[in-house]
N, C-alpha and C. Protein backbone atom coordinates (compact mmCIF):
# COMPACT_ATOMS: atom_id res chain seq x y z
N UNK A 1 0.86 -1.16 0.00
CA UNK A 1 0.00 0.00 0.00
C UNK A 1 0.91 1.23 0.00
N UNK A 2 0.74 2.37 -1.02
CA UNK A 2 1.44 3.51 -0.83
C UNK A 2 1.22 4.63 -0.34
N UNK A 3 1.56 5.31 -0.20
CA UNK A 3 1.18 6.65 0.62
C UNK A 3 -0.08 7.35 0.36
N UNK A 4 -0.31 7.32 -1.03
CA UNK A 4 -1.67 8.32 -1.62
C UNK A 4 -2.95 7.06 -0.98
N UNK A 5 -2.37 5.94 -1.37
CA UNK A 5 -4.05 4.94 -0.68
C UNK A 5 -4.13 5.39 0.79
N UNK A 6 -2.68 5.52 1.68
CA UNK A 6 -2.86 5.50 2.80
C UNK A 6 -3.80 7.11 3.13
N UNK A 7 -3.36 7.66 2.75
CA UNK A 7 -4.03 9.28 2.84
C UNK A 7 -5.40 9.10 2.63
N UNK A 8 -5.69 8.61 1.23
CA UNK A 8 -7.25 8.22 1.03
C UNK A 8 -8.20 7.52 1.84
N UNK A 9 -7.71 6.31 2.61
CA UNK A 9 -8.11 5.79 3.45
C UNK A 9 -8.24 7.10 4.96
N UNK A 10 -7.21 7.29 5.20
CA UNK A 10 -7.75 8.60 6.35
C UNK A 10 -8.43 9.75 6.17
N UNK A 11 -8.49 10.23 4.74
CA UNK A 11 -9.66 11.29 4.24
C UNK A 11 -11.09 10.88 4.75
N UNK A 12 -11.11 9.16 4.05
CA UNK A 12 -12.35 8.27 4.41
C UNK A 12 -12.94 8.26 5.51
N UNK A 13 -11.84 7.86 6.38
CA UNK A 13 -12.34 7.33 7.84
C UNK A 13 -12.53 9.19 8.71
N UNK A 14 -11.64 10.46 8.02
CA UNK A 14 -12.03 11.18 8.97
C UNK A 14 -13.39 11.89 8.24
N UNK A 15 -14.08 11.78 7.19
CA UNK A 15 -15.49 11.90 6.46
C UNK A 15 -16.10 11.14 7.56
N UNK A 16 -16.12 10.13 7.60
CA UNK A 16 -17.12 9.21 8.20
C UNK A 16 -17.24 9.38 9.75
N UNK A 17 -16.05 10.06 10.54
CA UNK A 17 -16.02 10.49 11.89
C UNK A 17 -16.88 11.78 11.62
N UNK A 18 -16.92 12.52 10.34
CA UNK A 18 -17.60 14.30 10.90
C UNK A 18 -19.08 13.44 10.42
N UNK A 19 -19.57 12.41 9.85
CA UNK A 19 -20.49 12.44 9.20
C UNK A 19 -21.52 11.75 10.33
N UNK A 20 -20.56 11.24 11.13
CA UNK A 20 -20.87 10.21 12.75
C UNK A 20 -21.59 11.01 13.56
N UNK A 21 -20.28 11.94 13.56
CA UNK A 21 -20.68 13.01 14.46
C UNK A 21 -21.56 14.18 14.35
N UNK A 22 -22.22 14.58 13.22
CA UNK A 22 -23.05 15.52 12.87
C UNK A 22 -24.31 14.34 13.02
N UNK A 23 -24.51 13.09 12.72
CA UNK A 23 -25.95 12.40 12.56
C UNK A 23 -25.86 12.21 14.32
N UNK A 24 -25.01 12.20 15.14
CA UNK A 24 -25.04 12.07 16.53
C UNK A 24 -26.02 13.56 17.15
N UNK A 25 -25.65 14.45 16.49
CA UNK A 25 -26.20 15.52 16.73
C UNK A 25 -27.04 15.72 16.81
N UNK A 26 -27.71 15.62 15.02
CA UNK A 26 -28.85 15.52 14.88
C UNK A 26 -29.61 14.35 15.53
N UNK A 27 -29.36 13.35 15.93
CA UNK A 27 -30.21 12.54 17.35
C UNK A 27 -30.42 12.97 18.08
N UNK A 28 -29.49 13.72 18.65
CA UNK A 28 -29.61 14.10 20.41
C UNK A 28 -30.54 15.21 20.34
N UNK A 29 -30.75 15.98 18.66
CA UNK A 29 -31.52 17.38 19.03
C UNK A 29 -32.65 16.68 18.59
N UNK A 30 -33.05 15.98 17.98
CA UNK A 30 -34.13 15.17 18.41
C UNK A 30 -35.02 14.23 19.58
N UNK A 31 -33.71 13.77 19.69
CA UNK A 31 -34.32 13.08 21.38
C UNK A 31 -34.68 14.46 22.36
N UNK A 32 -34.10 16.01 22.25
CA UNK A 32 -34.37 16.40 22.96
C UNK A 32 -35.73 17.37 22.61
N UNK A 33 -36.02 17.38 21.43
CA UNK A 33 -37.62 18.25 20.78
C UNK A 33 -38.73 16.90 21.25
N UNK A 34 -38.20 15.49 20.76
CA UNK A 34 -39.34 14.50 21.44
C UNK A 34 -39.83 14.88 22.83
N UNK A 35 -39.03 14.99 23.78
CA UNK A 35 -39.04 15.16 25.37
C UNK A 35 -39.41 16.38 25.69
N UNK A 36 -39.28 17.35 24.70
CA UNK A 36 -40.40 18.59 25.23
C UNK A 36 -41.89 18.14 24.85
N UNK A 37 -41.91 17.50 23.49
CA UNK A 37 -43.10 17.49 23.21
C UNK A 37 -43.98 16.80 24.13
N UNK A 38 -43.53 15.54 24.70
CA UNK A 38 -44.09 14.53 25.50
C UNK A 38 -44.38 15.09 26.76
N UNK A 39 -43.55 16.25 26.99
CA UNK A 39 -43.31 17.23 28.32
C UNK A 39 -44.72 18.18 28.40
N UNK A 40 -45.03 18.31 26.95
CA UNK A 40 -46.31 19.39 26.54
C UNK A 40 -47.46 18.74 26.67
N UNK A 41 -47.40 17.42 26.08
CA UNK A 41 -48.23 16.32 26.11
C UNK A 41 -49.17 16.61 27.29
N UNK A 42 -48.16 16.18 28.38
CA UNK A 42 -48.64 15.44 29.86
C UNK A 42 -49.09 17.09 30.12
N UNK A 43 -48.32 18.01 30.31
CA UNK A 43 -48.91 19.39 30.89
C UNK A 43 -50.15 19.52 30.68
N UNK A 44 -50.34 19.30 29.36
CA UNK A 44 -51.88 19.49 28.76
C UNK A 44 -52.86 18.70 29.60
N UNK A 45 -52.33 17.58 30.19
CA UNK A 45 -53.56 16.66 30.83
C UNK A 45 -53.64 15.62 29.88
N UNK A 46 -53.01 15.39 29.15
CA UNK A 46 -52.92 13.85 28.54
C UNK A 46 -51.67 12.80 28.59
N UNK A 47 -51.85 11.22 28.54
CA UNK A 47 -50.77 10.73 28.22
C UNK A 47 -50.15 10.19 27.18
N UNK A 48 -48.99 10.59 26.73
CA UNK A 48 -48.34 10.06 25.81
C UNK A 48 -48.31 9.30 24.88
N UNK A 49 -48.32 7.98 25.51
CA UNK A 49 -48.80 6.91 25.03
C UNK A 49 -49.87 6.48 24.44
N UNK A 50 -50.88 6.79 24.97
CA UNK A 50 -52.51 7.05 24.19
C UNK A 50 -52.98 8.27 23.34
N UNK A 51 -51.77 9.14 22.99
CA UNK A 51 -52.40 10.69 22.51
C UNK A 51 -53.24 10.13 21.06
N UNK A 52 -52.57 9.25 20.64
CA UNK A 52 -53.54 9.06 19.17
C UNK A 52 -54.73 8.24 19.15
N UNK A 53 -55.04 7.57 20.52
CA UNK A 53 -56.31 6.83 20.76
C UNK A 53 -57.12 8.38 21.24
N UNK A 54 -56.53 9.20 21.64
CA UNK A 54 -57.57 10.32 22.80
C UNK A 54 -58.13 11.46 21.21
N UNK A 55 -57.68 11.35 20.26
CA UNK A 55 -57.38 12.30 19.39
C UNK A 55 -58.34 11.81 18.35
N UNK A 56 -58.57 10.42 18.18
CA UNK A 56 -59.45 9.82 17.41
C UNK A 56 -60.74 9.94 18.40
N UNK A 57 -60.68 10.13 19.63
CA UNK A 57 -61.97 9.84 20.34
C UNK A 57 -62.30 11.25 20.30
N UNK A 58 -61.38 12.11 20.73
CA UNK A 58 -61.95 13.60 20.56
C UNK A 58 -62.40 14.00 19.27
N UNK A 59 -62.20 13.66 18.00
CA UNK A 59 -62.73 13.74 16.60
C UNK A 59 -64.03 13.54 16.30
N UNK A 60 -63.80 12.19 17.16
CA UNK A 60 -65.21 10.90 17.16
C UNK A 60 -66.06 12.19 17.66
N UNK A 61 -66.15 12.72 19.12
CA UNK A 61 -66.86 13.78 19.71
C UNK A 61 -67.58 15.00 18.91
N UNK A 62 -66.03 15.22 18.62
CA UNK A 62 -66.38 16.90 17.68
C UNK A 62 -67.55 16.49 16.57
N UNK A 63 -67.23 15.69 16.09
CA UNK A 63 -68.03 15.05 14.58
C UNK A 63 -69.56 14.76 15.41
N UNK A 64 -69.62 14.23 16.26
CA UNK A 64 -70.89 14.01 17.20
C UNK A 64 -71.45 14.90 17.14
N UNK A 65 -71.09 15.69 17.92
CA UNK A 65 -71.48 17.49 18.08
C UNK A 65 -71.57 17.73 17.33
N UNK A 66 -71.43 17.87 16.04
CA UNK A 66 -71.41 18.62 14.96
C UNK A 66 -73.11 18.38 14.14
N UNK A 67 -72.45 16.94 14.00
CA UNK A 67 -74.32 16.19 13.32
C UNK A 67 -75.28 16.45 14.38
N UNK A 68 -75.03 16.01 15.51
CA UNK A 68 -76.24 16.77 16.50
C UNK A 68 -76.41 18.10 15.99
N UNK A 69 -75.51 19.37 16.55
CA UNK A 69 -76.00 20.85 16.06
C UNK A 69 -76.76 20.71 14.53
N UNK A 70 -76.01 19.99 13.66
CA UNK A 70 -77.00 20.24 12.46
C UNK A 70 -78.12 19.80 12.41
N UNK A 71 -78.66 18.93 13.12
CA UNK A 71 -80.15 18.28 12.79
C UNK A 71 -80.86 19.44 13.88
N UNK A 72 -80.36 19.92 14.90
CA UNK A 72 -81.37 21.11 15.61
C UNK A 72 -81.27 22.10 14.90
N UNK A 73 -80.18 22.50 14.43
CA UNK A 73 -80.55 23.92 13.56
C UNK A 73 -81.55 23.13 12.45
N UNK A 74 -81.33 22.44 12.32
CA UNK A 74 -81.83 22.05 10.81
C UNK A 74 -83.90 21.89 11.42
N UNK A 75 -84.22 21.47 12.94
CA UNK A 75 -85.26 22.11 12.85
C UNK A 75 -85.95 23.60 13.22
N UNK A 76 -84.91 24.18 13.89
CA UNK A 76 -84.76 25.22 14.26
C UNK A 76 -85.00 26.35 12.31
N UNK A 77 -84.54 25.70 11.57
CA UNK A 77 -84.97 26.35 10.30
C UNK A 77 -86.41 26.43 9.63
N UNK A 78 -86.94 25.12 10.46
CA UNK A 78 -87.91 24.35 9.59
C UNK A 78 -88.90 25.17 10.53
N UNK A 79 -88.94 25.51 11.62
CA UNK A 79 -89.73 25.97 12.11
C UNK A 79 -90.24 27.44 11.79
N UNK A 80 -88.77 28.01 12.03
CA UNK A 80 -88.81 29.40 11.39
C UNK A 80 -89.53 29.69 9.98
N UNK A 81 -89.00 28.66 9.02
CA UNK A 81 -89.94 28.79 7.69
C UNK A 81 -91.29 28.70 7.95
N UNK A 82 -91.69 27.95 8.63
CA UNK A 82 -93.24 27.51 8.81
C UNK A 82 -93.56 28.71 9.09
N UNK A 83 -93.02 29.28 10.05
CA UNK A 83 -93.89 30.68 11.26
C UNK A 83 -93.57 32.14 9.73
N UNK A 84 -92.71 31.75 8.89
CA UNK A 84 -92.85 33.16 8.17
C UNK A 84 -93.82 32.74 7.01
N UNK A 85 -94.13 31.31 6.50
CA UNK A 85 -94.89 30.99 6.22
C UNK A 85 -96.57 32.00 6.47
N UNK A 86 -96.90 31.68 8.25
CA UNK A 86 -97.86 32.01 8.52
C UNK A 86 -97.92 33.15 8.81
N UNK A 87 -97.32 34.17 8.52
CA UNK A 87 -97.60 35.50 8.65
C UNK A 87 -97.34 36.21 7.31
């Protein structure tokens, strides 16, 4: 092996140390945005672990509420027509 492979080979290996060390980075600033979020999570009054079961159930809700309000307005209209109807 001659000198220029040997060089090439340590160009290599010190690429692959900055490339180590920048994806190390970017982990740790991830592990540390996860742990606020989970931190925000719980503050809020929920847990973690279930946020996407609580999120489908709160949907489930809203959507509830929603078709309910429309069928009362919806006689709440019907009535009103009637009464301008009669006058």
């Amino acid at each position: 092996m001659d000198l220029q492979q040997i060089e090439d080979l340590r160009k290599r290996r010190d690429a692959a140390e900055n490339t180590k060390a920048h994806l190390a980075g970017a982990a740790e600033q991830a592990k540390t945005r996860f742990r606020e979020v989970v931190s925000q999570v719980r503050e809020a009054g929920y847990d973690p672990r279930t946020i996407g079961e609580t999120l489908t159930q709160k949907e489930a809700d809203l959507n509830q509420s929603a078709a309910e309000f429309d069928e009362q307005l919806a006689a709440v209209e019907e009535q009103l027509s009637t009464l301008s109807e009669d006058t």
